[in-house]
PDB file of N, CA and C in Angstrom:
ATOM      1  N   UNK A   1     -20.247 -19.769   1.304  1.00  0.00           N
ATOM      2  CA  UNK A   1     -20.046 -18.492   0.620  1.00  0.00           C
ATOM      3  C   UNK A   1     -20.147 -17.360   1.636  1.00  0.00           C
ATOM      4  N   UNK A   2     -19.359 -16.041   1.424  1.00  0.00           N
ATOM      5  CA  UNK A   2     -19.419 -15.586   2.448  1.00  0.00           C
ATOM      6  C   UNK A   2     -20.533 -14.852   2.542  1.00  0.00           C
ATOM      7  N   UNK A   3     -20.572 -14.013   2.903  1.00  0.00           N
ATOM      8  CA  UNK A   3     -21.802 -12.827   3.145  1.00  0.00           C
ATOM      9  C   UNK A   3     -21.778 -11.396   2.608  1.00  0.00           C
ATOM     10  N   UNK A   4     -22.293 -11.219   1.294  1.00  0.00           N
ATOM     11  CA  UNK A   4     -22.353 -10.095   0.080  1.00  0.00           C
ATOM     12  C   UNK A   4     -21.845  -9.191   0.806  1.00  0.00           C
ATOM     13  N   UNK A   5     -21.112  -8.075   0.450  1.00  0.00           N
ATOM     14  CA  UNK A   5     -20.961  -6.430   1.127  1.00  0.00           C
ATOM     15  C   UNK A   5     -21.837  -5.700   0.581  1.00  0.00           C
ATOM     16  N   UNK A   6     -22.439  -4.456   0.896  1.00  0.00           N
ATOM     17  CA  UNK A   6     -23.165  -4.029   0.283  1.00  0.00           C
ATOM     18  C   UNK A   6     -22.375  -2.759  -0.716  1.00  0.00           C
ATOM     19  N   UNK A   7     -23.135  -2.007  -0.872  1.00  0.00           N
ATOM     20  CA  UNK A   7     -22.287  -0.918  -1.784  1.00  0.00           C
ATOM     21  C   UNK A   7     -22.014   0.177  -0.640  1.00  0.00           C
ATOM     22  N   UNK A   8     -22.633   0.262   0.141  1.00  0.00           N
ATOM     23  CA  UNK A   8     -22.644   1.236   1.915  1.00  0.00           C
ATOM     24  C   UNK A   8     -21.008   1.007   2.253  1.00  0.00           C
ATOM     25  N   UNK A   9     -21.470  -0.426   2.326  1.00  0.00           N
ATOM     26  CA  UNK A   9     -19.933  -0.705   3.258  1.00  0.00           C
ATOM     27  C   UNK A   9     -18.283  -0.225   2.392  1.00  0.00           C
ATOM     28  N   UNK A  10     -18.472  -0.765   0.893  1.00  0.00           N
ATOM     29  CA  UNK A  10     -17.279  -0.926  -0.127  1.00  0.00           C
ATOM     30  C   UNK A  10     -17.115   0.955   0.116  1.00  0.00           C
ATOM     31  N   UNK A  11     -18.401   1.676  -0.426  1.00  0.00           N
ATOM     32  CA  UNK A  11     -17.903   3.233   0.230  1.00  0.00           C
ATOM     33  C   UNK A  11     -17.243   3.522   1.109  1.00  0.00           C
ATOM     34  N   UNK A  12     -17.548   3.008   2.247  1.00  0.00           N
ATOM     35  CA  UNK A  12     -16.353   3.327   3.835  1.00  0.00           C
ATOM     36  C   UNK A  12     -14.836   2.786   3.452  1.00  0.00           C
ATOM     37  N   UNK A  13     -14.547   2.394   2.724  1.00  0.00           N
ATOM     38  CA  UNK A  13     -13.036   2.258   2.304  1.00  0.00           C
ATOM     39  C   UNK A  13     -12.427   3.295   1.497  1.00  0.00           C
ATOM     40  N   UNK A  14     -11.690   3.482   1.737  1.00  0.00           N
ATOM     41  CA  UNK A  14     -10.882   4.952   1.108  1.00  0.00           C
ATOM     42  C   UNK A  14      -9.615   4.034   0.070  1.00  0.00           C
ATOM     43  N   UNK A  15      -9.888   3.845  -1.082  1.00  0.00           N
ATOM     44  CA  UNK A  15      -8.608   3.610  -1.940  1.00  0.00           C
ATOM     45  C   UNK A  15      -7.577   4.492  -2.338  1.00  0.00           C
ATOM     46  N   UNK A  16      -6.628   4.852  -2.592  1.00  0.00           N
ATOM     47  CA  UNK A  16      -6.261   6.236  -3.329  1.00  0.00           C
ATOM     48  C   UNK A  16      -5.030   5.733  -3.941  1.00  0.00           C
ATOM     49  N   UNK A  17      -4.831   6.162  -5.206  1.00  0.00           N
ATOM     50  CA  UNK A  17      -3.066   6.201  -5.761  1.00  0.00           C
ATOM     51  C   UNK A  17      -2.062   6.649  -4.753  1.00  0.00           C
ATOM     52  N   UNK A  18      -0.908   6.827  -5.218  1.00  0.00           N
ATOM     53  CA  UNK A  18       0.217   7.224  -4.530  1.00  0.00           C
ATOM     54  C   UNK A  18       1.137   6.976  -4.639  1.00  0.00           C
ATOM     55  N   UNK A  19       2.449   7.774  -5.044  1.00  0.00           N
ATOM     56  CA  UNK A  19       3.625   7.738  -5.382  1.00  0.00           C
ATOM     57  C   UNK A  19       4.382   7.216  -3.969  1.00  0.00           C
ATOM     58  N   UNK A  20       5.318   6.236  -4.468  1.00  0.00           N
ATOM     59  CA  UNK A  20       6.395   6.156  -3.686  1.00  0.00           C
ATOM     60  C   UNK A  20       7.404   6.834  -3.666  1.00  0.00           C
ATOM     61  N   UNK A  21       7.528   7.499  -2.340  1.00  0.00           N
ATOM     62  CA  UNK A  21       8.751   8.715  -2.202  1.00  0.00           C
ATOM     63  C   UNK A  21       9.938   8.289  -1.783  1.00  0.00           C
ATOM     64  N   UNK A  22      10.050   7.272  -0.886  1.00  0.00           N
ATOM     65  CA  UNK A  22      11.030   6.360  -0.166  1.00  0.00           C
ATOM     66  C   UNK A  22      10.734   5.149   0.403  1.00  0.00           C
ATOM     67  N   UNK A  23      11.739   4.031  -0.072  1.00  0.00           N
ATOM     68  CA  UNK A  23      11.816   2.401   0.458  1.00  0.00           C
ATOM     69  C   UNK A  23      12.879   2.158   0.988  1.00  0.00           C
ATOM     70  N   UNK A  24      12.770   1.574   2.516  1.00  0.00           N
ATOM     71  CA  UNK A  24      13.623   0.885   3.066  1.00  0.00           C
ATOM     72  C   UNK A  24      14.038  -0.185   3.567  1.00  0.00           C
ATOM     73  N   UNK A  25      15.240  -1.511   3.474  1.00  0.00           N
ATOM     74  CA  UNK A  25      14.489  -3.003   4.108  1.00  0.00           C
ATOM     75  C   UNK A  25      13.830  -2.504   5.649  1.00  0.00           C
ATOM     76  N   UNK A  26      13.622  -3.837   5.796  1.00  0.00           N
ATOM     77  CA  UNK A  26      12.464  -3.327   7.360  1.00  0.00           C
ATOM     78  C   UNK A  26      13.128  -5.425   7.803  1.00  0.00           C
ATOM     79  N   UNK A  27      14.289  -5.357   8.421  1.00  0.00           N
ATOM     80  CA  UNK A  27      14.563  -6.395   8.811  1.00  0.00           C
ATOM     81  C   UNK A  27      14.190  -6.590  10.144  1.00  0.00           C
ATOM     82  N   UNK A  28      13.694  -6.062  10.647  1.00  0.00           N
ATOM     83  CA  UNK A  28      12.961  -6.023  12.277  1.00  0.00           C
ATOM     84  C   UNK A  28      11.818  -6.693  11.904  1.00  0.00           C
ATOM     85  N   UNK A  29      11.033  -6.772  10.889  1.00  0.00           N
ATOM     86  CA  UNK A  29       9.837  -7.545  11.109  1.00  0.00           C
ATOM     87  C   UNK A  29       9.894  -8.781  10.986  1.00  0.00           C
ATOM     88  N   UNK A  30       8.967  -9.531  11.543  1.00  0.00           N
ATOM     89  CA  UNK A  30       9.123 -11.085  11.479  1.00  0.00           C
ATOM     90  C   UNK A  30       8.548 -11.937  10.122  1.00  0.00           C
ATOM     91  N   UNK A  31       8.127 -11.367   9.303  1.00  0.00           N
ATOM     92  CA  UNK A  31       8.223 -11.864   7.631  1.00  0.00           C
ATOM     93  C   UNK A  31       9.070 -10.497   7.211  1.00  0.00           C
ATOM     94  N   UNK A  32       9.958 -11.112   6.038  1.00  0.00           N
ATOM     95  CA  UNK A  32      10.260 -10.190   5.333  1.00  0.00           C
ATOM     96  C   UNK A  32       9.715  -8.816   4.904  1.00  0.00           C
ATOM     97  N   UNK A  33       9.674  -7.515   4.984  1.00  0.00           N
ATOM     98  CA  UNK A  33       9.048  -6.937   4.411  1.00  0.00           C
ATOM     99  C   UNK A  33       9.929  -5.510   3.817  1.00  0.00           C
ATOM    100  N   UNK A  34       9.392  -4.637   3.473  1.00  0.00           N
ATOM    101  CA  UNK A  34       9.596  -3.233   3.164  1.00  0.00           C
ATOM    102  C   UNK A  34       9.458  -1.927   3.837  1.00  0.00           C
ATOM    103  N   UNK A  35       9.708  -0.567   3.938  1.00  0.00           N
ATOM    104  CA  UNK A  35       9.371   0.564   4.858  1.00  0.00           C
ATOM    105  C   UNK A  35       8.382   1.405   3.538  1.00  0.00           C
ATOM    106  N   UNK A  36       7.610   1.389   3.502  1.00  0.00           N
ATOM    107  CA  UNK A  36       7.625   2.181   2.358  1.00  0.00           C
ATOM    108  C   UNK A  36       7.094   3.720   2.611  1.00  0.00           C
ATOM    109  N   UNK A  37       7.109   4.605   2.169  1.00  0.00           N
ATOM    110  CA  UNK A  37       6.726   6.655   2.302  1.00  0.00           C
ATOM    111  C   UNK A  37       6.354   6.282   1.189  1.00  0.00           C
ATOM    112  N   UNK A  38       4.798   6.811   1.265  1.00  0.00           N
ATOM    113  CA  UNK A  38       3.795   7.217  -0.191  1.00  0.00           C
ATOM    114  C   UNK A  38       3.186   8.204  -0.118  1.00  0.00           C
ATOM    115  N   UNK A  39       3.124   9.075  -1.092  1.00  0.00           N
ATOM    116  CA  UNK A  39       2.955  10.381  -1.099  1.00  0.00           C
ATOM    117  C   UNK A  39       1.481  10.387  -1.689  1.00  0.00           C
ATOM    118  N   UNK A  40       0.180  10.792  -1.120  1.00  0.00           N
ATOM    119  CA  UNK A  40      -1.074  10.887  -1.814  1.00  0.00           C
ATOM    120  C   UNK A  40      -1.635  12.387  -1.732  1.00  0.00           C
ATOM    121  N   UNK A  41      -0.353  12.903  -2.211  1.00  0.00           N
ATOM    122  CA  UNK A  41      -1.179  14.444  -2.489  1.00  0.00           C
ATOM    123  C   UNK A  41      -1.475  15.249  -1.280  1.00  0.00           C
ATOM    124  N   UNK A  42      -2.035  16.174  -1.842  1.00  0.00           N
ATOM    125  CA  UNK A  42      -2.375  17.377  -0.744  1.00  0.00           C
ATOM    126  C   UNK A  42      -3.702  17.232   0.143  1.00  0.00           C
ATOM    127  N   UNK A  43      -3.975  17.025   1.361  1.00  0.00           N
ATOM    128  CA  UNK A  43      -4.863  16.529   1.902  1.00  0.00           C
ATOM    129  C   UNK A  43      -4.668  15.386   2.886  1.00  0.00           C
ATOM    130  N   UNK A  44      -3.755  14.255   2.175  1.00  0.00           N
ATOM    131  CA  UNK A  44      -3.235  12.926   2.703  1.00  0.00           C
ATOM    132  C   UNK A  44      -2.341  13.277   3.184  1.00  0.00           C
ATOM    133  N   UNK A  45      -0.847  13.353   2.105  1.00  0.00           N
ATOM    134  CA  UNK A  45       0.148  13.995   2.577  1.00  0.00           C
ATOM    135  C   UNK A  45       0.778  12.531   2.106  1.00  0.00           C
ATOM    136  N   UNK A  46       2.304  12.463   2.907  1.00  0.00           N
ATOM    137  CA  UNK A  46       2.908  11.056   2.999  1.00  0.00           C
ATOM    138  C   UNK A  46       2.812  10.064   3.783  1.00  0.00           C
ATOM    139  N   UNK A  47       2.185   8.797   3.878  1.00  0.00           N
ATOM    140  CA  UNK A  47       1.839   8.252   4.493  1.00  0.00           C
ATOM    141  C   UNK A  47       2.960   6.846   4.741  1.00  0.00           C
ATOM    142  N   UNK A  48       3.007   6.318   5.751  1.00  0.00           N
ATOM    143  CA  UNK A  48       3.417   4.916   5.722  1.00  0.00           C
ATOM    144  C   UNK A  48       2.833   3.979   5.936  1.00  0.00           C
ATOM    145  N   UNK A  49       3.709   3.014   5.155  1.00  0.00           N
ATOM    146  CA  UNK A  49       3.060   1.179   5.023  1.00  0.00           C
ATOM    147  C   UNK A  49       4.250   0.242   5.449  1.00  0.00           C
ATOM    148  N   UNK A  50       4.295  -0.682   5.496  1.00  0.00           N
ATOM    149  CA  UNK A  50       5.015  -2.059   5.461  1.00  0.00           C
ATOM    150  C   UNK A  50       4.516  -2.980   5.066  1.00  0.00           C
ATOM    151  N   UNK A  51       5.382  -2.985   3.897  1.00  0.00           N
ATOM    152  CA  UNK A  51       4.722  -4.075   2.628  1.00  0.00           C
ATOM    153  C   UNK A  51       5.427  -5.575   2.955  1.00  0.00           C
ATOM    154  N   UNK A  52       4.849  -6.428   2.359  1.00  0.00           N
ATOM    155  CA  UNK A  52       5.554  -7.666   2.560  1.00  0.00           C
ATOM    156  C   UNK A  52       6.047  -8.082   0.757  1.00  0.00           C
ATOM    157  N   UNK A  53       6.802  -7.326   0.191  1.00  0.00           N
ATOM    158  CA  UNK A  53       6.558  -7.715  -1.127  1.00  0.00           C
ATOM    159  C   UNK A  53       7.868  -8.154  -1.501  1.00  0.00           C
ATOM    160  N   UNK A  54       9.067  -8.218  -0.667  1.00  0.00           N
ATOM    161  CA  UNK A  54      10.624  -9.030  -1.123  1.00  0.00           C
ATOM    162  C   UNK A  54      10.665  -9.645  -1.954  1.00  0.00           C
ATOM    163  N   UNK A  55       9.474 -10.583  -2.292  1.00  0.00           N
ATOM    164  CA  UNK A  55      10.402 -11.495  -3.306  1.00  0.00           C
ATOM    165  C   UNK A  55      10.318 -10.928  -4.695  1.00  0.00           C
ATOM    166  N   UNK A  56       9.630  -9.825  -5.310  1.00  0.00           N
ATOM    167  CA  UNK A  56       9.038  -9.131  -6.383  1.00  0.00           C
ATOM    168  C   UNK A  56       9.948  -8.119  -6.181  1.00  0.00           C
ATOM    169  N   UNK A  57      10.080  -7.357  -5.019  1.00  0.00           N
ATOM    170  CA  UNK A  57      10.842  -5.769  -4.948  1.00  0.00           C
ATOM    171  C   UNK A  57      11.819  -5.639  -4.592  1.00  0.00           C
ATOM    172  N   UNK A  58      12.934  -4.954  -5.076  1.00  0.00           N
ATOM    173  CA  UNK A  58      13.754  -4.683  -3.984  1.00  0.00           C
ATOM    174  C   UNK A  58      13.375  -2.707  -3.316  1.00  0.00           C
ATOM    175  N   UNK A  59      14.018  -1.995  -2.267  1.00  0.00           N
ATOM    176  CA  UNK A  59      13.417  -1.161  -1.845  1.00  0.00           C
ATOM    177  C   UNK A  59      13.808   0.244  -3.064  1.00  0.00           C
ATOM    178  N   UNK A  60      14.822  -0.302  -3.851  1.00  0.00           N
ATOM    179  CA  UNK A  60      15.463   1.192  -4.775  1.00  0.00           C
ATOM    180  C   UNK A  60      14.489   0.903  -5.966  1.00  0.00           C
ATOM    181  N   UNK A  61      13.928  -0.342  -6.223  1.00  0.00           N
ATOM    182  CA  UNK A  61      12.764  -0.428  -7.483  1.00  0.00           C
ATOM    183  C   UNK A  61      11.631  -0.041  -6.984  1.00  0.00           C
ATOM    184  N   UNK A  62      11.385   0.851  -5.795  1.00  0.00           N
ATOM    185  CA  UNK A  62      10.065   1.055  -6.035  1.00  0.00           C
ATOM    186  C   UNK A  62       9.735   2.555  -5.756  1.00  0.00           C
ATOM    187  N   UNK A  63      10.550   2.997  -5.753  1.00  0.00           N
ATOM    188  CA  UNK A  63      10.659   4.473  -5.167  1.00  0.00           C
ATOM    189  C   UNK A  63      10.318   5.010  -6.711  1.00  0.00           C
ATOM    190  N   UNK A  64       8.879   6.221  -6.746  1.00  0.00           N
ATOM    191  CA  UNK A  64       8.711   6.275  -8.215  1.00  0.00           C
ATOM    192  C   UNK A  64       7.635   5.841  -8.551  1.00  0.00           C
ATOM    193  N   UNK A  65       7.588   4.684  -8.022  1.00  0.00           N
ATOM    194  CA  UNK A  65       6.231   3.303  -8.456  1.00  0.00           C
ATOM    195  C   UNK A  65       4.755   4.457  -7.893  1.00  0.00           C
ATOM    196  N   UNK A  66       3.701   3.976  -8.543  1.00  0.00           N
ATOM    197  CA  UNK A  66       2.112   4.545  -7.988  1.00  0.00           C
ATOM    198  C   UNK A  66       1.805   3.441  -7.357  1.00  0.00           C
ATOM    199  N   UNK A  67       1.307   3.245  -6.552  1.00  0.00           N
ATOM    200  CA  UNK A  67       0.456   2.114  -6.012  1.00  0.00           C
ATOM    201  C   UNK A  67      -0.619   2.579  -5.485  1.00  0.00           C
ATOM    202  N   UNK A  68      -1.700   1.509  -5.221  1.00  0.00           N
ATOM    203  CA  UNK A  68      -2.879   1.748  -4.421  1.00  0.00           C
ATOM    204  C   UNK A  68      -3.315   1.223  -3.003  1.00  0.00           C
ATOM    205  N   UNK A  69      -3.746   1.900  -2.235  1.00  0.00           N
ATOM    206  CA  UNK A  69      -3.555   1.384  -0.700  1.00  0.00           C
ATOM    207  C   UNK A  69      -5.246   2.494  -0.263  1.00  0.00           C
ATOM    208  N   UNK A  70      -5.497   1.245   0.810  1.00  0.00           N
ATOM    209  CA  UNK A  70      -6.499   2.017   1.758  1.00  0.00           C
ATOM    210  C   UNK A  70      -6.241   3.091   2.668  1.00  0.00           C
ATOM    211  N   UNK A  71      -6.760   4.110   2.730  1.00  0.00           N
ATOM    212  CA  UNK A  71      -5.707   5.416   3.632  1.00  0.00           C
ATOM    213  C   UNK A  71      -6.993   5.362   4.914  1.00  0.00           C
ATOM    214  N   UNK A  72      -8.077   4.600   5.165  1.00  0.00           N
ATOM    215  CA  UNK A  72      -8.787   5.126   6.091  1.00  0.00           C
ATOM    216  C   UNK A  72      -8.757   3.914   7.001  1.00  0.00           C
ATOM    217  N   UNK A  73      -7.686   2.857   6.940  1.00  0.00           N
ATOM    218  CA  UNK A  73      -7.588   2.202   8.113  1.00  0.00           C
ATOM    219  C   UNK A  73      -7.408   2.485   8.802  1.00  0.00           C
ATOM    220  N   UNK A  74      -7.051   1.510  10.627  1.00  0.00           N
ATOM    221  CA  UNK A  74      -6.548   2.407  11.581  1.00  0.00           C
ATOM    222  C   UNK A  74      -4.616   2.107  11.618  1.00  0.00           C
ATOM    223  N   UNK A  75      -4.092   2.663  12.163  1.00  0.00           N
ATOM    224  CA  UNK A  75      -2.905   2.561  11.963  1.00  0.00           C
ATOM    225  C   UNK A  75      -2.347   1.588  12.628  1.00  0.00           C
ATOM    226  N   UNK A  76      -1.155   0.643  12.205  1.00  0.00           N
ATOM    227  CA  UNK A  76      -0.680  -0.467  13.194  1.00  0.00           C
ATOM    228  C   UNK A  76       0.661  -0.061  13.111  1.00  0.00           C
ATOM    229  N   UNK A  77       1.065  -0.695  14.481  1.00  0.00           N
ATOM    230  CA  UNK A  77       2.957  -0.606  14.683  1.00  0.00           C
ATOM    231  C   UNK A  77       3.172  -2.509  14.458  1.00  0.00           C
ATOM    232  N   UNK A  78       3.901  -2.179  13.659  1.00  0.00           N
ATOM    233  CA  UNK A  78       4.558  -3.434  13.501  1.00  0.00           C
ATOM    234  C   UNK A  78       6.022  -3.836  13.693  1.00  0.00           C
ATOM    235  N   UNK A  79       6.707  -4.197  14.377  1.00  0.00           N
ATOM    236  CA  UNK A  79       7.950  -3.781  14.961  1.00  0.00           C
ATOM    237  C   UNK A  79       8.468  -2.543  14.941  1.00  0.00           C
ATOM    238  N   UNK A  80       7.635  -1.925  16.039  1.00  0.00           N
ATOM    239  CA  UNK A  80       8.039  -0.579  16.103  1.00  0.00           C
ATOM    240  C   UNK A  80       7.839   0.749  15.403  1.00  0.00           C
ATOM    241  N   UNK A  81       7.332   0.263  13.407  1.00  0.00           N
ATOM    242  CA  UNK A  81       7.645   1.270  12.573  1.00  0.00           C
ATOM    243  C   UNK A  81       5.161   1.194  12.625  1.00  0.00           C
ATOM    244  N   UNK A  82       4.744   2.470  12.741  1.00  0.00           N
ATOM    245  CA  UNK A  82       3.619   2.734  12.392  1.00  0.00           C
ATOM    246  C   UNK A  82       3.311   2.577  11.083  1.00  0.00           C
ATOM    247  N   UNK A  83       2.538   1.497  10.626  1.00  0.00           N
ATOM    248  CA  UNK A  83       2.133   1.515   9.445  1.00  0.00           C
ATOM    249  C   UNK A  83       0.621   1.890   9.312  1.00  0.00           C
ATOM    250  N   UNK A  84       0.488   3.338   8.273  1.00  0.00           N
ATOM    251  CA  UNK A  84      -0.425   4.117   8.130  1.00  0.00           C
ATOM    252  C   UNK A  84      -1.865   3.691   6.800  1.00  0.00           C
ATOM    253  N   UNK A  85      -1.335   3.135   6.272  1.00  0.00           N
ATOM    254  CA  UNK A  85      -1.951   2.965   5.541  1.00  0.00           C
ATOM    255  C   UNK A  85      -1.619   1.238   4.449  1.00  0.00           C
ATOM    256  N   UNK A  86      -2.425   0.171   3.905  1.00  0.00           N
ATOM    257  CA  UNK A  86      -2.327  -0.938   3.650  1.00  0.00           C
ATOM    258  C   UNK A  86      -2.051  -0.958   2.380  1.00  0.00           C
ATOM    259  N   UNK A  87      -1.196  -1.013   1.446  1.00  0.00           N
ATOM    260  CA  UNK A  87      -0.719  -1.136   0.195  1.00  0.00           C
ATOM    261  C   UNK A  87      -1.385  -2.457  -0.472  1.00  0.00           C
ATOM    262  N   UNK A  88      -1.871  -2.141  -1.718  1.00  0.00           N
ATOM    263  CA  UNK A  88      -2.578  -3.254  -1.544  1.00  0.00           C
ATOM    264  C   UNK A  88      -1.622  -4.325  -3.003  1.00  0.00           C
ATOM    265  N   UNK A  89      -2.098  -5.621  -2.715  1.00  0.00           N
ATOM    266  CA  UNK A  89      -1.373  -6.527  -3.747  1.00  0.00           C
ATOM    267  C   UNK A  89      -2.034  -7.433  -4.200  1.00  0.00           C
ATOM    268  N   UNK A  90      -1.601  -8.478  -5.186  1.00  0.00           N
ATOM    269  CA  UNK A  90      -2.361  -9.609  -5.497  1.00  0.00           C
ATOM    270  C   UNK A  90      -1.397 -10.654  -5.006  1.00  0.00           C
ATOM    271  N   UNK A  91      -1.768 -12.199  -5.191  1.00  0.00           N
ATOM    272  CA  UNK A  91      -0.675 -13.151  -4.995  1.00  0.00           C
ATOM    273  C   UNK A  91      -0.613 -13.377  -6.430  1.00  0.00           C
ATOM    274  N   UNK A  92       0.438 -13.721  -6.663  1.00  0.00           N
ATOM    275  CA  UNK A  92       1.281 -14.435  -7.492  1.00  0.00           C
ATOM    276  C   UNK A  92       0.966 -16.095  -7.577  1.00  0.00           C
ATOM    277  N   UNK A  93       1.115 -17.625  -8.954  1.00  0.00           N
ATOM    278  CA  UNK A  93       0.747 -18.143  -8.559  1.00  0.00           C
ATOM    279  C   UNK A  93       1.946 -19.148  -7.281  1.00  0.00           C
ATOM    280  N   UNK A  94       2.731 -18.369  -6.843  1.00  0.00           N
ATOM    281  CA  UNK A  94       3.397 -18.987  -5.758  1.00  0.00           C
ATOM    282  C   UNK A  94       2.605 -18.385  -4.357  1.00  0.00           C
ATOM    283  N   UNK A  95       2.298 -17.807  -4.427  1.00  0.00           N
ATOM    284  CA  UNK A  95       1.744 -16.546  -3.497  1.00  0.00           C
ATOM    285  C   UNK A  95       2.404 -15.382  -3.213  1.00  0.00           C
ATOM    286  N   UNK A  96       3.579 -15.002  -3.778  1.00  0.00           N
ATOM    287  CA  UNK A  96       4.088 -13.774  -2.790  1.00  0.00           C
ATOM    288  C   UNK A  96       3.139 -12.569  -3.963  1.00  0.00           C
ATOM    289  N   UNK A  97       3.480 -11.336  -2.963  1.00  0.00           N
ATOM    290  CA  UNK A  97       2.445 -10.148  -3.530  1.00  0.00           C
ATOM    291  C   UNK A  97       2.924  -9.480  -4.707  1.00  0.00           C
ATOM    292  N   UNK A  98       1.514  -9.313  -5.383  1.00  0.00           N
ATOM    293  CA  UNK A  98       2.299  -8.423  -6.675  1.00  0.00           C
ATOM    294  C   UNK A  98       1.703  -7.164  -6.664  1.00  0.00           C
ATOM    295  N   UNK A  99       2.221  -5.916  -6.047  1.00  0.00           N
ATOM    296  CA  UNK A  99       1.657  -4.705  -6.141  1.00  0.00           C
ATOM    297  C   UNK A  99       0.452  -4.117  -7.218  1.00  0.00           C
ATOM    298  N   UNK A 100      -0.129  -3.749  -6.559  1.00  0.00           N
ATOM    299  CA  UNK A 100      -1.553  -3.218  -7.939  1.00  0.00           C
ATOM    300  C   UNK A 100      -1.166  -1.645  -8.074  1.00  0.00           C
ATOM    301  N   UNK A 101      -1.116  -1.281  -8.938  1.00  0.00           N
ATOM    302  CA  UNK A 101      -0.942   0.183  -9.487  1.00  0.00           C
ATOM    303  C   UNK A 101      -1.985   0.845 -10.779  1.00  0.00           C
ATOM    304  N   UNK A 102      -2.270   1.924 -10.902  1.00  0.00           N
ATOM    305  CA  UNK A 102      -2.665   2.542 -12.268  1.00  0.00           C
ATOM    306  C   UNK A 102      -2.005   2.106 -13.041  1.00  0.00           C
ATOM    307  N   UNK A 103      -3.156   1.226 -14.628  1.00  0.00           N
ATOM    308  CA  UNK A 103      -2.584   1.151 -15.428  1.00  0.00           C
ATOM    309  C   UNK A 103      -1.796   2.422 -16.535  1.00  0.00           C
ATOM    310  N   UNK A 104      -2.211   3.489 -15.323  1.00  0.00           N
ATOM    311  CA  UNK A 104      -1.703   4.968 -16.798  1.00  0.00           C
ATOM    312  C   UNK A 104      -1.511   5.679 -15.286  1.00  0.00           C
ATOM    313  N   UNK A 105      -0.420   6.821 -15.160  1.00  0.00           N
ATOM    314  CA  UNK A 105      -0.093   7.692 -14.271  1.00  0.00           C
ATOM    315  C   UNK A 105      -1.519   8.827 -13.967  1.00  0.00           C
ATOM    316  N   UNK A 106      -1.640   8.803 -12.934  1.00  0.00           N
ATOM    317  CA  UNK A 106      -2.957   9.305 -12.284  1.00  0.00           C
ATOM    318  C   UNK A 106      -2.490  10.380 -11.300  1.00  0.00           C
ATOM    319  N   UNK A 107      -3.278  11.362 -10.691  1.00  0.00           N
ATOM    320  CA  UNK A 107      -2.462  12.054  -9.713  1.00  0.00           C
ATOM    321  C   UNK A 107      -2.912  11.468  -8.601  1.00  0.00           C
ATOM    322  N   UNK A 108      -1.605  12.277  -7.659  1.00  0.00           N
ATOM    323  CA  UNK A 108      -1.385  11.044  -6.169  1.00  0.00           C
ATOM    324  C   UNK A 108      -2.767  11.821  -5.398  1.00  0.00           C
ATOM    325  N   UNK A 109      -3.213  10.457  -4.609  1.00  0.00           N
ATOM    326  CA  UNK A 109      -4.883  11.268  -3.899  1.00  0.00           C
ATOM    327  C   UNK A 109      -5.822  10.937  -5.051  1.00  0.00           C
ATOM    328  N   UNK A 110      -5.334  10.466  -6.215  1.00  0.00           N
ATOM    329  CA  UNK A 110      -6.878   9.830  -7.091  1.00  0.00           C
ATOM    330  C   UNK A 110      -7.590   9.018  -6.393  1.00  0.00           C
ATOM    331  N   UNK A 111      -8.980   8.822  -5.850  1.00  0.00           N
ATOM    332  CA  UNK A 111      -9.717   8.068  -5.309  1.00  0.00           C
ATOM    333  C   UNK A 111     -10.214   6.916  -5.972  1.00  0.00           C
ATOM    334  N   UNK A 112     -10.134   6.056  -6.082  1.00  0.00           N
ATOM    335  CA  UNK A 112     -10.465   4.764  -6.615  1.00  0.00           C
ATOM    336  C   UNK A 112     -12.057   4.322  -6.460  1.00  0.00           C
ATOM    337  N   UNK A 113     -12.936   3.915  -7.973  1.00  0.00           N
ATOM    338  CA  UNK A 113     -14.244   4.303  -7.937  1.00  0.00           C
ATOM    339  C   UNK A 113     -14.384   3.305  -8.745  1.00  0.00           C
TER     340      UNK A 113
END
């Protein structure tokens, strides 16, 4: 079993909503994935990710969508494109990801508690 987190640590993660403003394929990466621009409000601003979510999305179904992502990681380049922030998902029971979102429209920059 692994080793409890405490409630200290789960605080140092930053969750937040966020509208998707723009999706693009991202065929440069070496799994399938997505470009995605998410907009978390005033403060955040628009951030980017690269999702791995193809087999669920295409990039014009998600533009619109809220999702939830960690905004206080550090940033990675992944073929080239900076991904800012980690969109977060579940698996499916095949495994590919199934985006987590507000079950009710929230504003973008809602902090997750």
């Amino acid at each position: 079993m692994e080793t409890p987190a405490t409630l200290d640590e789960f605080d140092r993660i930053d969750i937040r909503a966020g509208t998707v403003v723009d999706a693009k394929p991202f065929p440069e990466a070496r799994k399938p994935s997505i470009q995605l621009w998410v907009d978390f409000g005033e403060g955040i601003g628009i951030r980017r990710s690269s999702a791995q979510v193809t087999v669920h999305y295409a990039p014009e179904t998600l533009i619109g969508r809220q999702v939830m992502a960690v905004v206080n990681f550090a940033p990675r380049r992944i073929a080239g494109f900076m991904s800012e922030v980690l969109v977060l998902g579940a698996p499916d029971e095949a495994g590919a990801v199934v985006l987590l979102r507000p079950d009710q429209p929230v504003p973008n920059g809602a902090r997750m508690f």
